[in-house]
N, C-alpha and C. Protein backbone atom coordinates (compact mmCIF):
# COMPACT_ATOMS: atom_id res chain seq x y z
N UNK A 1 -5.56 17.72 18.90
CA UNK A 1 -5.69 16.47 18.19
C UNK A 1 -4.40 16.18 17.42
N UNK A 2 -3.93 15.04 17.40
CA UNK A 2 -3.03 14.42 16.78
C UNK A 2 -2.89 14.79 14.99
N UNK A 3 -1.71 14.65 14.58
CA UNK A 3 -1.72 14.85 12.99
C UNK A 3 -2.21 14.03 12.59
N UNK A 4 -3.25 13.56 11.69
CA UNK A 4 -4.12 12.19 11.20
C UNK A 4 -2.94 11.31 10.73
N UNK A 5 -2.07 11.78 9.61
CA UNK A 5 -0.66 10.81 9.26
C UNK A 5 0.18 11.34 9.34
N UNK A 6 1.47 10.32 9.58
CA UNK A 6 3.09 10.73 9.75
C UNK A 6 3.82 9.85 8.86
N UNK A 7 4.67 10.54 8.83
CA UNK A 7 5.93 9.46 7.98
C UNK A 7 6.96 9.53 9.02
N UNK A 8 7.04 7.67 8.69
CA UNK A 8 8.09 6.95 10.63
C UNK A 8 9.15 6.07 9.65
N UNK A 9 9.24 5.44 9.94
CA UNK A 9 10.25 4.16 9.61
C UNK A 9 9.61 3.20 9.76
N UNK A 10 9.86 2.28 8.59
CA UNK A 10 9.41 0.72 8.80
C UNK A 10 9.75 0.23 9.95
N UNK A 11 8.51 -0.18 10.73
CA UNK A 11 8.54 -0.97 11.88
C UNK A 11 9.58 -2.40 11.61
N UNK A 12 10.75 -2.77 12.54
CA UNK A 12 11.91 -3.62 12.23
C UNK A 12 10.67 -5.07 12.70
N UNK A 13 9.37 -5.12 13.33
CA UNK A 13 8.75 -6.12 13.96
C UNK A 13 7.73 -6.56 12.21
N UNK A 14 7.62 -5.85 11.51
CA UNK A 14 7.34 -6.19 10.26
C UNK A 14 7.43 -7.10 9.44
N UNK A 15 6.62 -8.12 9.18
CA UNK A 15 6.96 -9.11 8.41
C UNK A 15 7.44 -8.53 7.14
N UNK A 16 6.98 -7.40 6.61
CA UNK A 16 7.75 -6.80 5.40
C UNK A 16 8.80 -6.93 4.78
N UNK A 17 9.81 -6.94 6.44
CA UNK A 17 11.13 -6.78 5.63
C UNK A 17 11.67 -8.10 5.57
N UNK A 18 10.72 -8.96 5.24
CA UNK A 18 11.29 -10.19 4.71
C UNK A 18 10.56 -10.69 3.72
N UNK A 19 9.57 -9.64 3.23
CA UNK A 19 9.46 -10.27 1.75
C UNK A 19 10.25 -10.54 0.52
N UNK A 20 11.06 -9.38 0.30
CA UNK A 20 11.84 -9.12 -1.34
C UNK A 20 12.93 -9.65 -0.41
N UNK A 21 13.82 -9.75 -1.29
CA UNK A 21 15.44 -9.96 -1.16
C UNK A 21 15.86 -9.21 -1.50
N UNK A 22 15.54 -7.84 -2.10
CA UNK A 22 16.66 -6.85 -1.57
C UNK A 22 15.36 -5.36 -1.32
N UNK A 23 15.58 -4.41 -0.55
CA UNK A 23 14.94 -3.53 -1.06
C UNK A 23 15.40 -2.10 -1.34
N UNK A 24 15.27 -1.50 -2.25
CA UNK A 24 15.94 -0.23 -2.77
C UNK A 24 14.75 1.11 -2.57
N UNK A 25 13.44 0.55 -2.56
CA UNK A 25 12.84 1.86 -2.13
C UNK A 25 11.83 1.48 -0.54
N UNK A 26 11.55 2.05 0.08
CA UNK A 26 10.83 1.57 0.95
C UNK A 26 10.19 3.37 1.60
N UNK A 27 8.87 3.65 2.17
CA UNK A 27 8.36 4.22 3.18
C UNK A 27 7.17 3.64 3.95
N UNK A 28 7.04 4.50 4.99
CA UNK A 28 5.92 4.03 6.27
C UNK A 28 5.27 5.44 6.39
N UNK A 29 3.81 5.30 6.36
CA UNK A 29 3.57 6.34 6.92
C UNK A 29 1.98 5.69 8.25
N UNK A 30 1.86 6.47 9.07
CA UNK A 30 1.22 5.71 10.30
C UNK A 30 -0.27 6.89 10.25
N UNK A 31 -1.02 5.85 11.22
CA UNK A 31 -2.61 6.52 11.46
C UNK A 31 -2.65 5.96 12.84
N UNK A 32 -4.00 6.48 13.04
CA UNK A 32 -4.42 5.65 14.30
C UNK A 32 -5.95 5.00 14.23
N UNK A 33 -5.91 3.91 14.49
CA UNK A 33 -7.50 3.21 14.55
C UNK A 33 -7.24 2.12 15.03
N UNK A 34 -8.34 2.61 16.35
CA UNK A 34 -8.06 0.86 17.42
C UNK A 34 -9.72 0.58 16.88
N UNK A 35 -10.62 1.34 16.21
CA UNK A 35 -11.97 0.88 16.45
C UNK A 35 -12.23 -0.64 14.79
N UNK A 36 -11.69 -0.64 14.01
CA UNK A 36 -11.78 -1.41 12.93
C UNK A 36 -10.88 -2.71 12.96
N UNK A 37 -11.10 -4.02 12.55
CA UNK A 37 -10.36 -5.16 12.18
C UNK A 37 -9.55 -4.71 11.20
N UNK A 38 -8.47 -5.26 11.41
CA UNK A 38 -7.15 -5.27 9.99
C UNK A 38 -7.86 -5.08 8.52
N UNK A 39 -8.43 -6.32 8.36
CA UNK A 39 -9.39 -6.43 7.20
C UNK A 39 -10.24 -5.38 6.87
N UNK A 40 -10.91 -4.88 8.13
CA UNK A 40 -11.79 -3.64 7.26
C UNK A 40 -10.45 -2.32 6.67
N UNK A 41 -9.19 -1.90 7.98
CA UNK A 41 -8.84 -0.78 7.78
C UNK A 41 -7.98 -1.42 6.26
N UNK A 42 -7.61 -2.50 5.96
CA UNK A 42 -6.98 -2.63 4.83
C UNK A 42 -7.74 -2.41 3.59
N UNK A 43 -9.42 -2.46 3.73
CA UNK A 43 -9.89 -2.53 2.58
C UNK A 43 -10.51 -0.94 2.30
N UNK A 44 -10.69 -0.22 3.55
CA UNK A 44 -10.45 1.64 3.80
C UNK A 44 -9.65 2.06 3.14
N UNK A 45 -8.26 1.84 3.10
CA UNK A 45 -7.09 1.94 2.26
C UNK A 45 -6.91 1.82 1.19
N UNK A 46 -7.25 0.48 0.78
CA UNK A 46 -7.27 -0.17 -1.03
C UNK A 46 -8.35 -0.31 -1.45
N UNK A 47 -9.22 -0.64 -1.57
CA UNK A 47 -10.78 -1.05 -1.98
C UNK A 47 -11.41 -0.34 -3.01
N UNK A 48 -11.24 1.48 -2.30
CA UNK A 48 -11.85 2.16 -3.39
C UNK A 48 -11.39 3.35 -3.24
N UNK A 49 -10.82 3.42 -4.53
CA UNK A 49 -9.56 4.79 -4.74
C UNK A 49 -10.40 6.39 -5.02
N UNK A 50 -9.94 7.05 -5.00
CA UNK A 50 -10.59 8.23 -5.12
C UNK A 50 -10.36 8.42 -7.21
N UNK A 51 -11.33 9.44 -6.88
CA UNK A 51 -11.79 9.50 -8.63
C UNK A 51 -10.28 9.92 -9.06
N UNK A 52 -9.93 10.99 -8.39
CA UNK A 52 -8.41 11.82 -9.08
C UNK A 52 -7.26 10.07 -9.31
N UNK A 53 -7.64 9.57 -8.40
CA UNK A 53 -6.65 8.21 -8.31
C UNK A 53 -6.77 7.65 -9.30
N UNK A 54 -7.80 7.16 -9.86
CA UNK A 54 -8.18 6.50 -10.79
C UNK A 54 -8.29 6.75 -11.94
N UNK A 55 -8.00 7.95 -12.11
CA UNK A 55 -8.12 8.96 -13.32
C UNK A 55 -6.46 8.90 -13.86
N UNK A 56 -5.48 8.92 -12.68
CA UNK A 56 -4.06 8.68 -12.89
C UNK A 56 -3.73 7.35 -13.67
N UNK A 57 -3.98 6.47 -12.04
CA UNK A 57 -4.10 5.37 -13.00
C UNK A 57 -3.85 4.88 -14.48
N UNK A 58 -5.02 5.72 -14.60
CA UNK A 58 -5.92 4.61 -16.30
C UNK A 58 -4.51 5.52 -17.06
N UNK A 59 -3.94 7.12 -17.21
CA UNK A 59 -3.34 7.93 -17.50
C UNK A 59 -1.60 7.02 -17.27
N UNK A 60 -1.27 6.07 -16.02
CA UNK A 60 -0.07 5.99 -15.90
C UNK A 60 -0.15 4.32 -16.58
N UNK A 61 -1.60 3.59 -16.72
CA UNK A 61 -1.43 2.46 -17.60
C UNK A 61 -1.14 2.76 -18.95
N UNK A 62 -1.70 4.12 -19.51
CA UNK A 62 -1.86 4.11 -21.38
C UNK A 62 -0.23 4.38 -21.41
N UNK A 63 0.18 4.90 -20.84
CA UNK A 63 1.80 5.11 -20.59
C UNK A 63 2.69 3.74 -20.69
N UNK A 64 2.97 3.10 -19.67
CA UNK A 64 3.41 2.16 -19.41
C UNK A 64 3.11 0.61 -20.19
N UNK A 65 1.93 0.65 -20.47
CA UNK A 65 1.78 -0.23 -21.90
C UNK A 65 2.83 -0.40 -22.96
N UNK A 66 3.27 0.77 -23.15
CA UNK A 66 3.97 0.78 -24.34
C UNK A 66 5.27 0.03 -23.80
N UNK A 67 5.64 -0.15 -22.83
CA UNK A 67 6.38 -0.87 -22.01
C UNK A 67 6.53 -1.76 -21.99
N UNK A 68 5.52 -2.47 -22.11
CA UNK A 68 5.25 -3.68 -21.94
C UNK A 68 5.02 -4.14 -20.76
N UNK A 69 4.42 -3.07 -19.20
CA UNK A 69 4.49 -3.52 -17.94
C UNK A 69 2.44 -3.79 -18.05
N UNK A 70 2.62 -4.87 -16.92
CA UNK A 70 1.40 -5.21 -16.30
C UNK A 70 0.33 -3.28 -16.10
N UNK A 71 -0.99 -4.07 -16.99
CA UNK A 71 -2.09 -2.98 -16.84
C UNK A 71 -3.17 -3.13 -16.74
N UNK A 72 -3.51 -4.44 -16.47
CA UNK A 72 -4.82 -5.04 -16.56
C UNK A 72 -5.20 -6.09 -15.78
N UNK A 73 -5.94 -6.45 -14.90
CA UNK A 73 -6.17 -7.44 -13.62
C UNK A 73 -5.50 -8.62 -14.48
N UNK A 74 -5.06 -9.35 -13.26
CA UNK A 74 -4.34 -10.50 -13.48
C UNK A 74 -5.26 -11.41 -13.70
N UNK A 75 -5.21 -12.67 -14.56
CA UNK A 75 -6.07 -13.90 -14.96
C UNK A 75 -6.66 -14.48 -13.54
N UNK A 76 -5.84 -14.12 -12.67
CA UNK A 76 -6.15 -15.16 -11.07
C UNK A 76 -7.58 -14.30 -10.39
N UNK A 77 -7.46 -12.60 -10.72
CA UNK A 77 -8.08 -11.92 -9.79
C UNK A 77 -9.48 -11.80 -9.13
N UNK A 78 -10.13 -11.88 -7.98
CA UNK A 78 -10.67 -12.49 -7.36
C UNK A 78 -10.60 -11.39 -5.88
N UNK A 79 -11.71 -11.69 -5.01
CA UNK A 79 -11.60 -10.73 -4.21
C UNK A 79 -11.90 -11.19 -3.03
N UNK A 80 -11.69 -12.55 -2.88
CA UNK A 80 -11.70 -13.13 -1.73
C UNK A 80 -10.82 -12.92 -0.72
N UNK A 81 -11.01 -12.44 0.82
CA UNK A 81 -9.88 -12.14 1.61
C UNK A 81 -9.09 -13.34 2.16
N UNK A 82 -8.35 -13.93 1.22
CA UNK A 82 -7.08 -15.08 1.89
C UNK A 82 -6.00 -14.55 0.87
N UNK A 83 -4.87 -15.68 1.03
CA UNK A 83 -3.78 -15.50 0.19
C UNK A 83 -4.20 -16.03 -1.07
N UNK A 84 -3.79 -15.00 -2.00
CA UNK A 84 -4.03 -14.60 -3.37
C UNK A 84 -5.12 -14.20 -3.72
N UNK A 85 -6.07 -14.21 -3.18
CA UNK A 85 -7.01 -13.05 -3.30
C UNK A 85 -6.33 -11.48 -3.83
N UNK A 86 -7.23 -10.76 -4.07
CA UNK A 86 -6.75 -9.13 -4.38
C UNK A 86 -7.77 -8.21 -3.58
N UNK A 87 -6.98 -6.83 -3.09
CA UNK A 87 -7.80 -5.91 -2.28
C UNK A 87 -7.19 -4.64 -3.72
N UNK A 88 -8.54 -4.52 -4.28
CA UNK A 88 -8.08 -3.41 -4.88
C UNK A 88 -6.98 -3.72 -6.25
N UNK A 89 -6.14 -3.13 -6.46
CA UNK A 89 -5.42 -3.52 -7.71
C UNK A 89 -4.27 -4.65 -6.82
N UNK A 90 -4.49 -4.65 -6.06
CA UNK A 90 -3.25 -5.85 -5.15
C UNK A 90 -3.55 -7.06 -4.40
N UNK A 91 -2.39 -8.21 -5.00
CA UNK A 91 -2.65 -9.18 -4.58
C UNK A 91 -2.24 -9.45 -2.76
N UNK A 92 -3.08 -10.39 -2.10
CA UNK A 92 -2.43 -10.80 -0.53
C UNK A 92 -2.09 -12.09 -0.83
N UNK A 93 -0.82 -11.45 -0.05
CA UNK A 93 0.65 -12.90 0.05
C UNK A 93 0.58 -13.12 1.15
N UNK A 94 0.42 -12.53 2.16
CA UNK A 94 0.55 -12.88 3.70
C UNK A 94 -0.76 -12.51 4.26
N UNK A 95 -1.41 -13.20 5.48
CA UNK A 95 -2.46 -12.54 6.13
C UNK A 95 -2.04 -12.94 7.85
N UNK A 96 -1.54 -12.00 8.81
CA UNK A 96 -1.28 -12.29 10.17
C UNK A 96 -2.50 -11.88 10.96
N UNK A 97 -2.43 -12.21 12.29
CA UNK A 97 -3.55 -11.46 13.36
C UNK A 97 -2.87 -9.69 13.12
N UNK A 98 -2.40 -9.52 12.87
CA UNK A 98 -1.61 -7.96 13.10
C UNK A 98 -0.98 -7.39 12.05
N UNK A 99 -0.98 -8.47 11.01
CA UNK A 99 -0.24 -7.21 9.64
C UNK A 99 -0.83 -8.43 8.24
N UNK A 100 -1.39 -7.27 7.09
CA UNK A 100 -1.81 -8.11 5.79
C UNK A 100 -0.28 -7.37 4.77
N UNK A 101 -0.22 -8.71 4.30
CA UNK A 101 1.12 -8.06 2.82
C UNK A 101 0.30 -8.13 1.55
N UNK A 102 0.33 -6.74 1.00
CA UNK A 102 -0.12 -6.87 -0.48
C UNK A 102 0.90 -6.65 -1.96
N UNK A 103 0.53 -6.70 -2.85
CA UNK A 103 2.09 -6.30 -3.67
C UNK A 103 1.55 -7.01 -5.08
N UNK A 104 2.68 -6.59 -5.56
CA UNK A 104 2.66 -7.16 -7.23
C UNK A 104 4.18 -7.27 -7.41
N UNK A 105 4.00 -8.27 -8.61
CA UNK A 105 5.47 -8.20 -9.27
C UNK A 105 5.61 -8.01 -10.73
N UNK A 106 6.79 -7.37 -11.19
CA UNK A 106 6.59 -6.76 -13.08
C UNK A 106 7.98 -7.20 -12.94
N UNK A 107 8.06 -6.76 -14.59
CA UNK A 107 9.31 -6.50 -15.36
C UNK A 107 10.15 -5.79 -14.43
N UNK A 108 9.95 -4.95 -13.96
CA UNK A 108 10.60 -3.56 -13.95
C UNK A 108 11.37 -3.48 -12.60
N UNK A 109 9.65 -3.85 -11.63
CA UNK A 109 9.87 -4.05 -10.01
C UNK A 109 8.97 -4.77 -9.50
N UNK A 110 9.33 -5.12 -8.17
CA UNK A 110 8.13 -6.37 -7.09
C UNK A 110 8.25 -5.24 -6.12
N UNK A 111 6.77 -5.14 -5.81
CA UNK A 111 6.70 -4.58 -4.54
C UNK A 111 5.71 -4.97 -3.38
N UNK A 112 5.72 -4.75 -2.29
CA UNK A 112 5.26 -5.00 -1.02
C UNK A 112 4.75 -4.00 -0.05
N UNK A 113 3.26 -3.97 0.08
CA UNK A 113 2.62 -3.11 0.80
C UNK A 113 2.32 -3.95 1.84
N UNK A 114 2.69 -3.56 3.28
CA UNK A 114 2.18 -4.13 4.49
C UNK A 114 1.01 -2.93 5.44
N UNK A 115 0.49 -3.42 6.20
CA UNK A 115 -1.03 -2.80 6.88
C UNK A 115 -0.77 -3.45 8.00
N UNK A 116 0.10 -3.09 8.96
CA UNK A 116 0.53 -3.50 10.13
C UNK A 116 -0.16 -2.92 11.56
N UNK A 117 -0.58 -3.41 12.73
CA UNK A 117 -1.43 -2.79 13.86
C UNK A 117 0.12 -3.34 14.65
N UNK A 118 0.40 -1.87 15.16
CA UNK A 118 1.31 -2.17 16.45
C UNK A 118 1.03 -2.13 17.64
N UNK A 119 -0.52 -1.88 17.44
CA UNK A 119 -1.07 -2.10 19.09
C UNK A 119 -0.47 -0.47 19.84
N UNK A 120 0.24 0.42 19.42
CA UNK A 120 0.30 1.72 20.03
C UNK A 120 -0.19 2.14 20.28
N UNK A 121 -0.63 3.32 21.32
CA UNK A 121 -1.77 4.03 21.57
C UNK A 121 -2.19 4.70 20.52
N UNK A 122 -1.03 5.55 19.84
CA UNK A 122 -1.26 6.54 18.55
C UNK A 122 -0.41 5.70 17.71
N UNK A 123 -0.89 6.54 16.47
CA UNK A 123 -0.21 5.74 14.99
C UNK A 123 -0.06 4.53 15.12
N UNK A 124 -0.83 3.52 15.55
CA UNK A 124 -0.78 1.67 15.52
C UNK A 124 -0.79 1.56 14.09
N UNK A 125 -1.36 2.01 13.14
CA UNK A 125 -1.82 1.28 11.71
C UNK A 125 -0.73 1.97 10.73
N UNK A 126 0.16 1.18 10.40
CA UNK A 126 1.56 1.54 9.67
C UNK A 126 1.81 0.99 8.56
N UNK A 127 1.87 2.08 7.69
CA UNK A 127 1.67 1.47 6.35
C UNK A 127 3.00 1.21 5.26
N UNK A 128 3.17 0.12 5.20
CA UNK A 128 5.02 0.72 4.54
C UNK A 128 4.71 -0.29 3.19
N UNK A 129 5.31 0.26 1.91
CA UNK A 129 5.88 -0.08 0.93
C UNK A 129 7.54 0.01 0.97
N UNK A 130 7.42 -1.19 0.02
CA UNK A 130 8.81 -1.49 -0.25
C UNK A 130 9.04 -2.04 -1.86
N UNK A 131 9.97 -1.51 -2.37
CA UNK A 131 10.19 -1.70 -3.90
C UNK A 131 11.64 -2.12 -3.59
N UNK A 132 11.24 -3.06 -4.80
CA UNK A 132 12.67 -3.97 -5.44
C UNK A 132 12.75 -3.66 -6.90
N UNK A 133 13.84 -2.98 -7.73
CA UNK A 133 13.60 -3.14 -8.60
C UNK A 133 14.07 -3.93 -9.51
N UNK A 134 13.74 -4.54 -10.51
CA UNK A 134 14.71 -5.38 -11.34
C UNK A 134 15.47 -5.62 -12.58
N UNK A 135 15.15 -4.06 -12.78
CA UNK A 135 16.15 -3.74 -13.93
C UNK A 135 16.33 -2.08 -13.72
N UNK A 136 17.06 -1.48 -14.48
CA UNK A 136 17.53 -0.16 -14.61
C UNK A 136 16.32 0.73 -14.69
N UNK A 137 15.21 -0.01 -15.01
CA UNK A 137 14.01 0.77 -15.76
C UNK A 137 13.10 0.79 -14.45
N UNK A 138 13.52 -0.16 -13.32
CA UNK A 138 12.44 0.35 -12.37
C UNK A 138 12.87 1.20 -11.61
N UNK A 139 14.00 1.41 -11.52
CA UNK A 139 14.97 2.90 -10.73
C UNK A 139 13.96 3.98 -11.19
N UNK A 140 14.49 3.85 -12.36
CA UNK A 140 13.74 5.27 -13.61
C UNK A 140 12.20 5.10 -13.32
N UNK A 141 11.29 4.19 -13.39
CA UNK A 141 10.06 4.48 -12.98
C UNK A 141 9.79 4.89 -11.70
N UNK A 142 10.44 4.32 -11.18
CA UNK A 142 10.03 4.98 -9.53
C UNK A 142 10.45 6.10 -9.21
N UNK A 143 11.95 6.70 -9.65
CA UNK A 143 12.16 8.20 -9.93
C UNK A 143 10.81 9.26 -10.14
N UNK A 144 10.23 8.83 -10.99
CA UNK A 144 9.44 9.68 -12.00
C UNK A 144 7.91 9.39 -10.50
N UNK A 145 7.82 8.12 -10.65
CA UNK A 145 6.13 7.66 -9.46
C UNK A 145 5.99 8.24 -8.38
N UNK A 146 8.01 8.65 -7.39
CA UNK A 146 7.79 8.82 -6.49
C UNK A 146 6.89 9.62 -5.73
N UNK A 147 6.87 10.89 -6.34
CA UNK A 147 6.03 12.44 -5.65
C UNK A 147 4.63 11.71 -5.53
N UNK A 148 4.17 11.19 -6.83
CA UNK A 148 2.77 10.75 -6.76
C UNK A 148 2.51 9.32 -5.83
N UNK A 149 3.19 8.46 -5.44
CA UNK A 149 3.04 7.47 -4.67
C UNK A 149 2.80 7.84 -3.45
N UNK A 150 3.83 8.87 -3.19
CA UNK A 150 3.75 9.24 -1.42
C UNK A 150 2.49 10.43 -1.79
N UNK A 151 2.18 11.24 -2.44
CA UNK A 151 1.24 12.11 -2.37
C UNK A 151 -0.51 10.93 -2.06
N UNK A 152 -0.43 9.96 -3.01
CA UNK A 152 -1.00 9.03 -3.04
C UNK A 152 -1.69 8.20 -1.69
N UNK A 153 -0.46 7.74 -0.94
CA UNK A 153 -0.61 6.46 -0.15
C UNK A 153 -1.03 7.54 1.44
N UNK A 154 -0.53 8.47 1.29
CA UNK A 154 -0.72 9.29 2.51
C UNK A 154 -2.12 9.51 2.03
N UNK A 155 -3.11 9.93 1.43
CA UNK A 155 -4.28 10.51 1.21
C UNK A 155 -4.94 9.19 1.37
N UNK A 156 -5.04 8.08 0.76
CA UNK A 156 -5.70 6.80 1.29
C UNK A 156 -5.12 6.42 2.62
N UNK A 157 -3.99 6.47 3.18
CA UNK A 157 -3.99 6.23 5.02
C UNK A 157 -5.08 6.85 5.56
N UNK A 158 -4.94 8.37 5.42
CA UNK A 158 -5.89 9.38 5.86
C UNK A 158 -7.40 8.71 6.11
N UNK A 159 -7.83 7.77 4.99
CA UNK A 159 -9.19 7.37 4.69
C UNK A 159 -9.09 6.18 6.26
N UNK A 160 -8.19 5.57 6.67
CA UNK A 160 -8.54 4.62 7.83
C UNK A 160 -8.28 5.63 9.09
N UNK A 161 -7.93 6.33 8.92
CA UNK A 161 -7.83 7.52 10.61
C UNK A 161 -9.20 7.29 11.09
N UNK A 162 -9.29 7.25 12.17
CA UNK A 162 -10.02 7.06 12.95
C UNK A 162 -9.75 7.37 14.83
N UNK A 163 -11.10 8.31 14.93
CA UNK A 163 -10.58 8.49 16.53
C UNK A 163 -12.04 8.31 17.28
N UNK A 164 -12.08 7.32 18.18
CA UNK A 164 -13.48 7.51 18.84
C UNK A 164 -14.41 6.54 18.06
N UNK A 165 -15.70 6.79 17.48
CA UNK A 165 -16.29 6.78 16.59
C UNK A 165 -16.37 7.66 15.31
N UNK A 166 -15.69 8.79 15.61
CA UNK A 166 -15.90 9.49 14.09
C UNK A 166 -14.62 9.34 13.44
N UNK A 167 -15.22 9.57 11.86
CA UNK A 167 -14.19 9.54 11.19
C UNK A 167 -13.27 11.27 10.55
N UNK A 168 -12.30 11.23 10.57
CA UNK A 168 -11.10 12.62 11.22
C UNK A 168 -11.36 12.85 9.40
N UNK A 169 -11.93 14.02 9.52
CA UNK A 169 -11.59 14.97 8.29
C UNK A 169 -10.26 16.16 8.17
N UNK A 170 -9.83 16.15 7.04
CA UNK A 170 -8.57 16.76 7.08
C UNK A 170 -8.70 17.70 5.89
């Protein structure tokens, strides 16, 4: 059996890389699931975080407050699946037959999560973030986020793996 996730390169067929105008951090990491719509495997992914996740979270908002960065649903938020709707703590900017863009923007940094189906036999469902940051201070936060973002985004990919009908425990 296949490794449930990998880390690839942003697919160049990605509407992604034309969200931000510049990007300074970016990864992809891939699954496989031909059996679910975009919409469901995007909401597998974001929808509902694991307890340890959420426990960070609330731990990396009491932090960052003092900051003055975004910690609390936005006035708009809403959970309708179109553009500007939110899946989870993130808003959708884009919705294609083949890839949803989610993301936020702060002080600090704008970033861009895409949920792309490349139609591959293996690893079709490719997940890439991309950070922009916009001051000195989002370098330094993302320094510090990185280990936990990728420890993070790989353990929720994991949650849309899919082979067959069952779902791939790891």
């Amino acid at each position: 059996m296949n490794t449930k996730v990998i880390l690839e390169n942003t697919p160049d067929t990605s509407l992604i890389n034309r969200t931000l105008n510049k990007i300074d951090y970016s990864d992809t990491y891939a699954t496989t699931n031909h059996l679910d719509s975009l919409e469901k495997i995007t909401n597998m992914i974001f929808a509902n975080f694991p307890n340890w996740v959420t426990i960070m979270m609330k731990f990396r908002n009491t932090i960052v407050k003092i900051f003055d960065l975004k910690t609390q649903k936005p006035s708009d938020y809403n959970t309708d699946f179109k553009v500007g709707g939110y899946i989870g703590y993130f808003k959708i900017y884009e919705i294609m037959s083949n890839e949803i863009i989610l993301g936020a923007n702060d002080k600090h940094l704008n970033f861009r999560v895409s949920v792309f189906n490349s139609q591959e036999l293996t690893y079709n469902i490719k997940v890439s973030t991309i950070v922009q940051y916009n001051k000195r201070w989002g370098k330094i936060y993302m320094t510090i986020v990185k280990p936990f973002h990728q420890l993070i985004v790989k353990k929720m990919v994991r949650n849309a793996c899919k082979n067959s009908n069952t779902r791939i425990s790891n």
